[in-house]
PDB file of N, CA and C in Angstrom:
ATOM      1  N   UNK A   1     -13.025  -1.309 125.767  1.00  0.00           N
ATOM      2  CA  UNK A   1     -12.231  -0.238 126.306  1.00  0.00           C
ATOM      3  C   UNK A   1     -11.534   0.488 125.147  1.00  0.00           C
ATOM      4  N   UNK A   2     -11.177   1.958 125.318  1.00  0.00           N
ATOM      5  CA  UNK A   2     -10.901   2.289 124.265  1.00  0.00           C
ATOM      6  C   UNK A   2      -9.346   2.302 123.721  1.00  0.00           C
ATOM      7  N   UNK A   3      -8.848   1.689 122.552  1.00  0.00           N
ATOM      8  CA  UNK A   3      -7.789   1.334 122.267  1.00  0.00           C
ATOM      9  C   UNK A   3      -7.401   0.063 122.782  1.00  0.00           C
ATOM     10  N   UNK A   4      -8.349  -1.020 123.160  1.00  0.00           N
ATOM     11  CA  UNK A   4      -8.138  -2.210 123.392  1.00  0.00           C
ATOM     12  C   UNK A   4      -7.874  -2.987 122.019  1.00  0.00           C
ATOM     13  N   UNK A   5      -7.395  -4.143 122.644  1.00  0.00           N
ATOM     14  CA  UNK A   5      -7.352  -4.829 121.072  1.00  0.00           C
ATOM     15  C   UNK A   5      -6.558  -6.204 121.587  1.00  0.00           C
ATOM     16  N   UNK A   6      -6.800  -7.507 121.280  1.00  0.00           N
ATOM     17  CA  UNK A   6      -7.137  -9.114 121.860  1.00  0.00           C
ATOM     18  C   UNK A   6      -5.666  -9.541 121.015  1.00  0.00           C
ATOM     19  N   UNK A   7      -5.263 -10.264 122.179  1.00  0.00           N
ATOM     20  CA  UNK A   7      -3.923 -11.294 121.493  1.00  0.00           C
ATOM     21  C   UNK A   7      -3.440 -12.271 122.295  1.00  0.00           C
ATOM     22  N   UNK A   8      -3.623 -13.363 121.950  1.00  0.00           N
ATOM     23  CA  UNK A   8      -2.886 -14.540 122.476  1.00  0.00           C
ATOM     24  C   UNK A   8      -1.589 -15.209 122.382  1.00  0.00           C
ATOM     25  N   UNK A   9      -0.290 -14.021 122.869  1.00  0.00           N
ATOM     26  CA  UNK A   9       0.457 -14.283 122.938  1.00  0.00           C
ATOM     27  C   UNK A   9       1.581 -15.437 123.513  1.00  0.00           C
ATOM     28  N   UNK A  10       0.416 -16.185 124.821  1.00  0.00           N
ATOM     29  CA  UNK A  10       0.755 -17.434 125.758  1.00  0.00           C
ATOM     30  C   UNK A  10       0.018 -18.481 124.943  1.00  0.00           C
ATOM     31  N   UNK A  11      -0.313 -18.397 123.840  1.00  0.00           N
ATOM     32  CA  UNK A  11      -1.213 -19.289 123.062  1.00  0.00           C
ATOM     33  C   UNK A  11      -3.007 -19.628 123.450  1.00  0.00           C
ATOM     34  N   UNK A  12      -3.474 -20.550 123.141  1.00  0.00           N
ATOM     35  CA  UNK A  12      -4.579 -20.446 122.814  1.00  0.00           C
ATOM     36  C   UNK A  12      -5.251 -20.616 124.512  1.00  0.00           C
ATOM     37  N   UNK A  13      -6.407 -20.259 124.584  1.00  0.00           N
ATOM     38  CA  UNK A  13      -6.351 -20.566 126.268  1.00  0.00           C
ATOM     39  C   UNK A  13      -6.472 -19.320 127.223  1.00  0.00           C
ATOM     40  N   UNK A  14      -5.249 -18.397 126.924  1.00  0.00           N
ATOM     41  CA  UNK A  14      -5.112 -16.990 127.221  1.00  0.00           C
ATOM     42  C   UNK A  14      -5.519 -15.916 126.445  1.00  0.00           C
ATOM     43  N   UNK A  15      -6.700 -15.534 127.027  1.00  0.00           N
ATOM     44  CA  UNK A  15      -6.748 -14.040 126.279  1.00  0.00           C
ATOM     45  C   UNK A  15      -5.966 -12.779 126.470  1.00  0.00           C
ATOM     46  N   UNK A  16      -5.300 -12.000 126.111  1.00  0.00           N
ATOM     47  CA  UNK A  16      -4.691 -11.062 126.574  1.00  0.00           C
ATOM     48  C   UNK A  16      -5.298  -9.788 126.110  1.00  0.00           C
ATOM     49  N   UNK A  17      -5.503  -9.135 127.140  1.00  0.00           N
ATOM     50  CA  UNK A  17      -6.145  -7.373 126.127  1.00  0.00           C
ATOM     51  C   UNK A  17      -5.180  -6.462 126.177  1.00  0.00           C
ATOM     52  N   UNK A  18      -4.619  -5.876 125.483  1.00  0.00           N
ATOM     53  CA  UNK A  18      -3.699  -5.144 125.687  1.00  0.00           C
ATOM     54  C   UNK A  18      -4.028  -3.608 125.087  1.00  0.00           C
ATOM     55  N   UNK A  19      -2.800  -2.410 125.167  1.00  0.00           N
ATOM     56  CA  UNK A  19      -3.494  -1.121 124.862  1.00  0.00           C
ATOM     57  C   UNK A  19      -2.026  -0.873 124.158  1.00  0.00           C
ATOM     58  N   UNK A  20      -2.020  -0.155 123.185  1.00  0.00           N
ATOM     59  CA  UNK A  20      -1.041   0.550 122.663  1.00  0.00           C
ATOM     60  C   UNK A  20      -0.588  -0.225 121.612  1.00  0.00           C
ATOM     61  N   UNK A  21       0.353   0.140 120.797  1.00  0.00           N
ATOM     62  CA  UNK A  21       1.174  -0.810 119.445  1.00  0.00           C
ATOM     63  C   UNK A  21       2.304  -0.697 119.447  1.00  0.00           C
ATOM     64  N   UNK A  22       3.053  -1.728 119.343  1.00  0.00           N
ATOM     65  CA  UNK A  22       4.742  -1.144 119.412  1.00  0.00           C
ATOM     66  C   UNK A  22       5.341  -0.830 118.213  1.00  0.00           C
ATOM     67  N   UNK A  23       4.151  -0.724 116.912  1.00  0.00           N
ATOM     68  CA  UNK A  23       5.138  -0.675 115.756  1.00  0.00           C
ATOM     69  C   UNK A  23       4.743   0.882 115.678  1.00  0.00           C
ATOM     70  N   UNK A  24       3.881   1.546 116.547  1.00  0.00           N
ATOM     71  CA  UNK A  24       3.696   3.002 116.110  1.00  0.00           C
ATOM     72  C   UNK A  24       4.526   3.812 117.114  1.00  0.00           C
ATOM     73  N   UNK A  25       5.408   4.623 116.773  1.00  0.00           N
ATOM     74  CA  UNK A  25       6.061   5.564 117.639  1.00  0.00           C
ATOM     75  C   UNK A  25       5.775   6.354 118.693  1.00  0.00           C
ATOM     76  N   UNK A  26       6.598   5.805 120.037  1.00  0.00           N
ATOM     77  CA  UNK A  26       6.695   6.470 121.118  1.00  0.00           C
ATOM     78  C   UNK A  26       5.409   5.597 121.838  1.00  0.00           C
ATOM     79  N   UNK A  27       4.660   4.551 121.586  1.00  0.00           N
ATOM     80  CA  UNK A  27       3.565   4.022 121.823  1.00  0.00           C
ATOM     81  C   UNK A  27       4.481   2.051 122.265  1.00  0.00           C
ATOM     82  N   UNK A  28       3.840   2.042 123.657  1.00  0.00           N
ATOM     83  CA  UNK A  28       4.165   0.765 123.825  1.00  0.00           C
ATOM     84  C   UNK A  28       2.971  -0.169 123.681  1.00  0.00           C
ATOM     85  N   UNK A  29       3.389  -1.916 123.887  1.00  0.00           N
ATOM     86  CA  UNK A  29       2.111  -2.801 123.980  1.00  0.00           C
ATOM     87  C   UNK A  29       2.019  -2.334 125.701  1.00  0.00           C
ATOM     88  N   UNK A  30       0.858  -2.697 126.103  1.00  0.00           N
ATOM     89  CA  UNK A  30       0.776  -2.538 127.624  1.00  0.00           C
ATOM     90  C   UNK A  30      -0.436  -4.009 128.133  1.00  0.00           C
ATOM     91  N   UNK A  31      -0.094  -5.127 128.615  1.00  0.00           N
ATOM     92  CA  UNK A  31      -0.952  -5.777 128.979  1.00  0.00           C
ATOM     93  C   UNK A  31      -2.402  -5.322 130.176  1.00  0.00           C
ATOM     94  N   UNK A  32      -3.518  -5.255 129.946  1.00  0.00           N
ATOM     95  CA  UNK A  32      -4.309  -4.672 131.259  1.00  0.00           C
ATOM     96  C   UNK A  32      -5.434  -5.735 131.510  1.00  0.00           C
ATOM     97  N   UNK A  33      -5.654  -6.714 131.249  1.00  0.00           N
ATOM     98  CA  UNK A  33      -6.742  -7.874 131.266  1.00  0.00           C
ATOM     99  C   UNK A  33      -5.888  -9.280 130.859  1.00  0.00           C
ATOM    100  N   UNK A  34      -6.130  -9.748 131.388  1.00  0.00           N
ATOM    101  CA  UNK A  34      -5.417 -11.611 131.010  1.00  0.00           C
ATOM    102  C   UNK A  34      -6.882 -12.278 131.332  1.00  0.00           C
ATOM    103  N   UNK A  35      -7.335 -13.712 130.581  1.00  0.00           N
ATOM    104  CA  UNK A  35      -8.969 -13.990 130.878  1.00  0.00           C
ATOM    105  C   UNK A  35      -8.124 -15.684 130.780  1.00  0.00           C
ATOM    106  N   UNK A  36      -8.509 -16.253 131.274  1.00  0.00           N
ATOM    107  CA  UNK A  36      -8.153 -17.971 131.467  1.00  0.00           C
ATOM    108  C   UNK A  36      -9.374 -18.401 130.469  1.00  0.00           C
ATOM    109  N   UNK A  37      -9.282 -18.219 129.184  1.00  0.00           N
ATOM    110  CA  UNK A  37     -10.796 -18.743 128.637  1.00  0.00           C
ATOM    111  C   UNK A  37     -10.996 -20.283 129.354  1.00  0.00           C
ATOM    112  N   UNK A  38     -12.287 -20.777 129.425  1.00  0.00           N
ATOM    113  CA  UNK A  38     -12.440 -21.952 129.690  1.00  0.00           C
ATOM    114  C   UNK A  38     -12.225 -22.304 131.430  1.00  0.00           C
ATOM    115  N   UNK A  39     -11.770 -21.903 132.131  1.00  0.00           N
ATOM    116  CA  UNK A  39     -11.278 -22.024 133.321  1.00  0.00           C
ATOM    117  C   UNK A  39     -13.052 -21.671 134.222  1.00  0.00           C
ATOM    118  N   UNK A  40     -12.850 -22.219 134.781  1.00  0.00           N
ATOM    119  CA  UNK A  40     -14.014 -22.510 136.141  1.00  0.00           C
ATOM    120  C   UNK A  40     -14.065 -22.066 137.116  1.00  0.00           C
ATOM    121  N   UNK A  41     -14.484 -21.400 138.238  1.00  0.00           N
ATOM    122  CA  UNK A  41     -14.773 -20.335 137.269  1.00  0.00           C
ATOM    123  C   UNK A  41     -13.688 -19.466 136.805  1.00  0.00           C
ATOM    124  N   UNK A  42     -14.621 -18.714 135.904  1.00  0.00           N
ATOM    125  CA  UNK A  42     -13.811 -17.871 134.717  1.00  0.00           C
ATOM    126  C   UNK A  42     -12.570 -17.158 135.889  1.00  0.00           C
ATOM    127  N   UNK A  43     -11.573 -16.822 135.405  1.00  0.00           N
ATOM    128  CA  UNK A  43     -10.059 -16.069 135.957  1.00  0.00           C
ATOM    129  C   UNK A  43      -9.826 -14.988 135.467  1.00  0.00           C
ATOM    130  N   UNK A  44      -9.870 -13.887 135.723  1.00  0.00           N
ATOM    131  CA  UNK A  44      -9.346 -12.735 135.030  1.00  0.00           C
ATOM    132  C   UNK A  44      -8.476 -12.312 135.735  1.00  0.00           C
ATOM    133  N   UNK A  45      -7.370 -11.609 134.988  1.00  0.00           N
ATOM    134  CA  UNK A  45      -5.668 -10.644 136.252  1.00  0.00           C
ATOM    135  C   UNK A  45      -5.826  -9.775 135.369  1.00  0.00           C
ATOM    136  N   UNK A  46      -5.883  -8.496 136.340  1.00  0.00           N
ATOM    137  CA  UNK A  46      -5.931  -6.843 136.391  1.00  0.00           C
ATOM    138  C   UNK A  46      -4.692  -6.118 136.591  1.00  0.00           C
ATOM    139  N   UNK A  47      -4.198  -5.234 136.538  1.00  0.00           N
ATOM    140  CA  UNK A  47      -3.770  -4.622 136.806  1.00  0.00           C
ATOM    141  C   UNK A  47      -3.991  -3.819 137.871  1.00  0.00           C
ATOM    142  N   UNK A  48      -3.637  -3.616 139.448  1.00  0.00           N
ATOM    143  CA  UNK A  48      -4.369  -3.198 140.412  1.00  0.00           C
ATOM    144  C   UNK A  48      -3.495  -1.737 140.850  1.00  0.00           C
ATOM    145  N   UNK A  49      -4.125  -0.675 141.719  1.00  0.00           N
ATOM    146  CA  UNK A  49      -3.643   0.151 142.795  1.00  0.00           C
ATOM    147  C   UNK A  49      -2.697  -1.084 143.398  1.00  0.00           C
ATOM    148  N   UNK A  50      -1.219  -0.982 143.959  1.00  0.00           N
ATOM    149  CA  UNK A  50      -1.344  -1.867 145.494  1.00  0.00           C
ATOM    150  C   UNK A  50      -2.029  -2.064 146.392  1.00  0.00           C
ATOM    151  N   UNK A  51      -2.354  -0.823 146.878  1.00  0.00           N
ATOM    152  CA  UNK A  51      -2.735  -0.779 148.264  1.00  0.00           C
ATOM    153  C   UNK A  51      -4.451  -1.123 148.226  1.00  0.00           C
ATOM    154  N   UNK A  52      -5.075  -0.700 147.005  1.00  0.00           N
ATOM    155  CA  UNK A  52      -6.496  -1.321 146.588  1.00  0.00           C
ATOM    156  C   UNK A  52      -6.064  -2.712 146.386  1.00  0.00           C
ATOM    157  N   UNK A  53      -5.468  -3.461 146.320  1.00  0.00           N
ATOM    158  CA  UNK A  53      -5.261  -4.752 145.582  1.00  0.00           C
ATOM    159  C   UNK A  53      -5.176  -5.684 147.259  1.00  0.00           C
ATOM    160  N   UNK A  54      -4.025  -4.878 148.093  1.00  0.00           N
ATOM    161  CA  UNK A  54      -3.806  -6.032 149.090  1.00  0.00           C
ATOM    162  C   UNK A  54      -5.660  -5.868 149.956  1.00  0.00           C
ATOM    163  N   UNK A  55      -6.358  -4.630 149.808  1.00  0.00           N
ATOM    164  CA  UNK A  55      -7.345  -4.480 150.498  1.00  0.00           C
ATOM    165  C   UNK A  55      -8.492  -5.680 149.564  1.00  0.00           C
ATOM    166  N   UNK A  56      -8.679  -5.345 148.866  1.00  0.00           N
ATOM    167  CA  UNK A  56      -9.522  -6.494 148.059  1.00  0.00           C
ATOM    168  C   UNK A  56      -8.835  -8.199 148.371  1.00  0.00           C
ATOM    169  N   UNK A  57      -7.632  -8.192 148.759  1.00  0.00           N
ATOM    170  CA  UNK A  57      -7.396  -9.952 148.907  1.00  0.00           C
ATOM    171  C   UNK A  57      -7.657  -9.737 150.289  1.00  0.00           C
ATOM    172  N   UNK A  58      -7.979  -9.024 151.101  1.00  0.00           N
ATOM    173  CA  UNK A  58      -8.244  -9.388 152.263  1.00  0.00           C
ATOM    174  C   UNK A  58      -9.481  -9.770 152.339  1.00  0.00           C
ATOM    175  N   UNK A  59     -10.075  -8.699 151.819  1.00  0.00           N
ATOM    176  CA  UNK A  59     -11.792  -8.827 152.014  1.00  0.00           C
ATOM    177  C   UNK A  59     -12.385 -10.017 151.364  1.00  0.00           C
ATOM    178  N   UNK A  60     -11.588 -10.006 150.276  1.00  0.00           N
ATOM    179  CA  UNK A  60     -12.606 -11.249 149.176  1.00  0.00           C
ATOM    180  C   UNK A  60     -11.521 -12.474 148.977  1.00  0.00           C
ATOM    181  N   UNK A  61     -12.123 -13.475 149.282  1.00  0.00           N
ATOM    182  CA  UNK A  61     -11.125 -14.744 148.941  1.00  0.00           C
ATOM    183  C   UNK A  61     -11.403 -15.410 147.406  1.00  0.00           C
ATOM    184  N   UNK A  62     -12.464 -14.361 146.426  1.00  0.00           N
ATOM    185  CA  UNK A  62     -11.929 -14.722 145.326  1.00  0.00           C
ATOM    186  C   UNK A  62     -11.485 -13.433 144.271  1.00  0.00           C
ATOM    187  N   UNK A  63     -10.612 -12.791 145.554  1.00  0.00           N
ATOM    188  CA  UNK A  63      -9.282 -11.791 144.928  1.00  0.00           C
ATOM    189  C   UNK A  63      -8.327 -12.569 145.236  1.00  0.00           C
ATOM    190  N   UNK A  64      -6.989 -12.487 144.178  1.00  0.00           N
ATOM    191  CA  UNK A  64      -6.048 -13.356 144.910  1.00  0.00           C
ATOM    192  C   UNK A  64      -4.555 -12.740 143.903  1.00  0.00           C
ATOM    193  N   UNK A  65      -3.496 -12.715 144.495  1.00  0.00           N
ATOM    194  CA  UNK A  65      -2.415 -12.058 144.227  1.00  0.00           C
ATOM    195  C   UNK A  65      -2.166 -12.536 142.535  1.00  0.00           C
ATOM    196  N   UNK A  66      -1.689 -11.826 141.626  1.00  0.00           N
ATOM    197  CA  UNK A  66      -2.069 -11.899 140.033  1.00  0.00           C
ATOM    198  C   UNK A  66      -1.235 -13.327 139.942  1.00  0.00           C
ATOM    199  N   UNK A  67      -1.733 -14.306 139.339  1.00  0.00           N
ATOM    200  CA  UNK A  67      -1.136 -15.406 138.548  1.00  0.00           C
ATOM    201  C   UNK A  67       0.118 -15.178 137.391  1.00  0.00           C
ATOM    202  N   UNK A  68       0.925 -15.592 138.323  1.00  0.00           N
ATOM    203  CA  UNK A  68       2.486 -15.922 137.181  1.00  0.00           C
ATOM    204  C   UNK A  68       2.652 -14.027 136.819  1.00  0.00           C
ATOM    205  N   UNK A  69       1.685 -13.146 137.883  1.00  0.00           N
ATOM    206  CA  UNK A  69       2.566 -11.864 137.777  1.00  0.00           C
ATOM    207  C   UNK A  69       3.228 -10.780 138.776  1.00  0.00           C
ATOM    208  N   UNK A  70       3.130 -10.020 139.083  1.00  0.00           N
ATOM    209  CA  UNK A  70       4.077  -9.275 139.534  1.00  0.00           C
ATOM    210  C   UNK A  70       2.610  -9.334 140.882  1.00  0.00           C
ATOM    211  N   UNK A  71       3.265  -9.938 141.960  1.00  0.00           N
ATOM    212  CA  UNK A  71       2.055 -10.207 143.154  1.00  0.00           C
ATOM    213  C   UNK A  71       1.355  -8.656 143.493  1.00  0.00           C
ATOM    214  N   UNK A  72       2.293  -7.588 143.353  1.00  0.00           N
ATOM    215  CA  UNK A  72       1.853  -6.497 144.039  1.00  0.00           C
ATOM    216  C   UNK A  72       1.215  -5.605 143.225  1.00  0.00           C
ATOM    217  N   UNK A  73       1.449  -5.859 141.723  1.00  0.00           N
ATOM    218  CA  UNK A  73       0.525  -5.170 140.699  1.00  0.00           C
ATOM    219  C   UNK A  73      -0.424  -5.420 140.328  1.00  0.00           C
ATOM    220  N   UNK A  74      -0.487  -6.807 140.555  1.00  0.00           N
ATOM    221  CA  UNK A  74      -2.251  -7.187 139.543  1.00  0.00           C
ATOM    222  C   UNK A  74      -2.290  -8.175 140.836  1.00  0.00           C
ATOM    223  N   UNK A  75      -4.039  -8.592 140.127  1.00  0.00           N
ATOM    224  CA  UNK A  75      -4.633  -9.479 141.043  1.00  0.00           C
ATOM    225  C   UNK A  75      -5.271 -10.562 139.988  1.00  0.00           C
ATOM    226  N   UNK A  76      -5.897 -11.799 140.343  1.00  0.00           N
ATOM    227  CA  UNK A  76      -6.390 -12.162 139.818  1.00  0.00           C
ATOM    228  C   UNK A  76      -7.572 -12.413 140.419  1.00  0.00           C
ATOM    229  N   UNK A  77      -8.878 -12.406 139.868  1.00  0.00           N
ATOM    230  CA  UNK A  77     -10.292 -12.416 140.460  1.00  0.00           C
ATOM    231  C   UNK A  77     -10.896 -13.832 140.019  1.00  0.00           C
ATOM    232  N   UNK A  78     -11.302 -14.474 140.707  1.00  0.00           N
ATOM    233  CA  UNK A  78     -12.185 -15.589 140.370  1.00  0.00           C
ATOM    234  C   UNK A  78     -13.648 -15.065 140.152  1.00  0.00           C
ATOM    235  N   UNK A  79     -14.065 -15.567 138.699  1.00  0.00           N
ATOM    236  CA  UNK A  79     -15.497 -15.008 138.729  1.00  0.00           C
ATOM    237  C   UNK A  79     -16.618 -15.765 139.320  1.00  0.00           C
ATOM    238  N   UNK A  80     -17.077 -15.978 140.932  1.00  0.00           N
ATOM    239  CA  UNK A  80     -17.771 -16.605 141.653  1.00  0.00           C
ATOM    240  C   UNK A  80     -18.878 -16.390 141.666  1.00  0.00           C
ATOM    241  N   UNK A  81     -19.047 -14.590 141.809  1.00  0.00           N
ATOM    242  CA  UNK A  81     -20.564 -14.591 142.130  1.00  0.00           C
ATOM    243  C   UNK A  81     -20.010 -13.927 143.457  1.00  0.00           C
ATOM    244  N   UNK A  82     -18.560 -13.582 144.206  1.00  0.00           N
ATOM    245  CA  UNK A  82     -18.548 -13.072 145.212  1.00  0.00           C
ATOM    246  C   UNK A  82     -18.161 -11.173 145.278  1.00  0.00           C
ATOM    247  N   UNK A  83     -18.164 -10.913 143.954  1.00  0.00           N
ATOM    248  CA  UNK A  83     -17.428  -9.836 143.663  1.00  0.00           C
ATOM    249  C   UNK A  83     -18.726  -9.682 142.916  1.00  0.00           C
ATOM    250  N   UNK A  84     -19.557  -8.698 142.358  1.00  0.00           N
ATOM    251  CA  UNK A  84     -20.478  -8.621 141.371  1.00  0.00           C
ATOM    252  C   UNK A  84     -19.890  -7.954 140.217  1.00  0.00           C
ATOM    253  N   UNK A  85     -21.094  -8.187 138.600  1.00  0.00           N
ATOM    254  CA  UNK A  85     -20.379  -7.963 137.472  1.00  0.00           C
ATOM    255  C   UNK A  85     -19.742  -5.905 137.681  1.00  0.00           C
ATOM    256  N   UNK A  86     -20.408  -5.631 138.585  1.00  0.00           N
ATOM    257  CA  UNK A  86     -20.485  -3.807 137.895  1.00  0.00           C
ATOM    258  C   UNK A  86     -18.933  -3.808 139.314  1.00  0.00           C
ATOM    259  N   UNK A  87     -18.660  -4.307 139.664  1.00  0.00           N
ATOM    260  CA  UNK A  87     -17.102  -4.194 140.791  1.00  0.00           C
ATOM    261  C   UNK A  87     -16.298  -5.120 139.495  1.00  0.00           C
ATOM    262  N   UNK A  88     -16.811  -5.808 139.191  1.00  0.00           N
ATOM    263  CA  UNK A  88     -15.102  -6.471 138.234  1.00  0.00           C
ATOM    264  C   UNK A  88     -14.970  -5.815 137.388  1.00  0.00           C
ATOM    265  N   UNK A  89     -16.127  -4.881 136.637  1.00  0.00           N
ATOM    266  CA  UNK A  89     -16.021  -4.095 135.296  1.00  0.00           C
ATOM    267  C   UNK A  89     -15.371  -2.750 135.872  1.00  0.00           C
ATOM    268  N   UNK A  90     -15.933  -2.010 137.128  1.00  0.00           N
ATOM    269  CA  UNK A  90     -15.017  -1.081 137.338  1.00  0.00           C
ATOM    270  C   UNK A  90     -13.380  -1.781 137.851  1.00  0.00           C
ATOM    271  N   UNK A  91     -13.329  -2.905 138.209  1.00  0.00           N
ATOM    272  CA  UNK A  91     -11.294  -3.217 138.393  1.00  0.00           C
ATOM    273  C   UNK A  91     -11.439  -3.282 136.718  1.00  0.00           C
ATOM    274  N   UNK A  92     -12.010  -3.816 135.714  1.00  0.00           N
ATOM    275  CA  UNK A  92     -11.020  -3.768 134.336  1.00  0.00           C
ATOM    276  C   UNK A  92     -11.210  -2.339 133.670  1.00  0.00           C
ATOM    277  N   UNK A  93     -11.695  -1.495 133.891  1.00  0.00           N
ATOM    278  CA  UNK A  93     -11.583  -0.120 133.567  1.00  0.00           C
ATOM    279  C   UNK A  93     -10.703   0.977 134.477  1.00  0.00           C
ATOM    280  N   UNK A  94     -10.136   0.122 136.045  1.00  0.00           N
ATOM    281  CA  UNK A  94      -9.329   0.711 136.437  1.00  0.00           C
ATOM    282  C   UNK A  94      -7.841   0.007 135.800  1.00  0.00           C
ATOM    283  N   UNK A  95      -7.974  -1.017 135.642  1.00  0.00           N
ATOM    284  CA  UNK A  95      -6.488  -1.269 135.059  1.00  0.00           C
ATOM    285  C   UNK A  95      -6.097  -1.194 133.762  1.00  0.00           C
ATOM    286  N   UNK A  96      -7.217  -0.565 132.967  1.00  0.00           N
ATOM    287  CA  UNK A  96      -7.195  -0.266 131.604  1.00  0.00           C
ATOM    288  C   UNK A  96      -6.818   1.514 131.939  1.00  0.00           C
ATOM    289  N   UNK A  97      -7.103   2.065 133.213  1.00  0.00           N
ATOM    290  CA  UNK A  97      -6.768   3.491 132.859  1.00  0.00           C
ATOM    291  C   UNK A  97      -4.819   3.379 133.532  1.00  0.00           C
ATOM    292  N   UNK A  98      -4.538   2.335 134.272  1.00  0.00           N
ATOM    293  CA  UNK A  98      -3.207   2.245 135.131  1.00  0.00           C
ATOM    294  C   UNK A  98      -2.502   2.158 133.967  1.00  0.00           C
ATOM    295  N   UNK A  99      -2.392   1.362 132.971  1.00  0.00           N
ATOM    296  CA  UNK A  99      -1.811   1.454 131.574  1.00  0.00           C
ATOM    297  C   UNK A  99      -2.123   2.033 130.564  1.00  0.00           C
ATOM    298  N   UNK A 100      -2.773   2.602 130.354  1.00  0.00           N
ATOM    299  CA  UNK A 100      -3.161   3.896 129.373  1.00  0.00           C
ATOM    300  C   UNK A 100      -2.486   4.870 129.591  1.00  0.00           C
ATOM    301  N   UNK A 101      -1.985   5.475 131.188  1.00  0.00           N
ATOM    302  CA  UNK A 101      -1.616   6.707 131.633  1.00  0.00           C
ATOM    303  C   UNK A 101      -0.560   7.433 130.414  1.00  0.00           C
TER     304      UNK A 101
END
């Protein structure tokens, strides 16, 4: 994504993707991807729409309200096989544009 860039700020385990730099002016960090490396299946938390977010935990039971974040902003997706790859890549290019704005 463009202006992405990887940091494991929760330590090793957590990937974090984040957008922006805080040492360059008027520019914040912005978290938009969290990845559970290693986790079974794989875990990713997005940054969601709300109202896209509570509609996806209804429909899919491996959408599920974001882990350790703000329930109504992100989600977290279990990568099952119930969501396909080209729907999880458009949620991480939608929550890469929710923090970019």
């Amino acid at each position: 994504m463009p202006g992405a860039w990887l940091d494991y700020p929760f330590g090793e385990g957590t990937a974090v993707y984040k957008v922006g730099h805080k040492d360059i002016p008027g520019q914040e960090e912005k978290m938009f991807a969290l990845v559970a490396e290693g986790s079974q299946p794989l875990r990713v938390s997005l940054k969601c729409d709300p109202l896209l977010a509570q509609t996806l935990r209804e429909r899919y039971e491996s959408v599920q309200p974001g882990y350790h974040l703000n329930k109504k902003h992100w989600i977290t997706v279990l990568c099952s096989g119930q969501l396909g790859d080209d729907e999880v890549k458009d949620l991480v290019r939608l929550s890469h544009q929710l923090v970019s704005k």
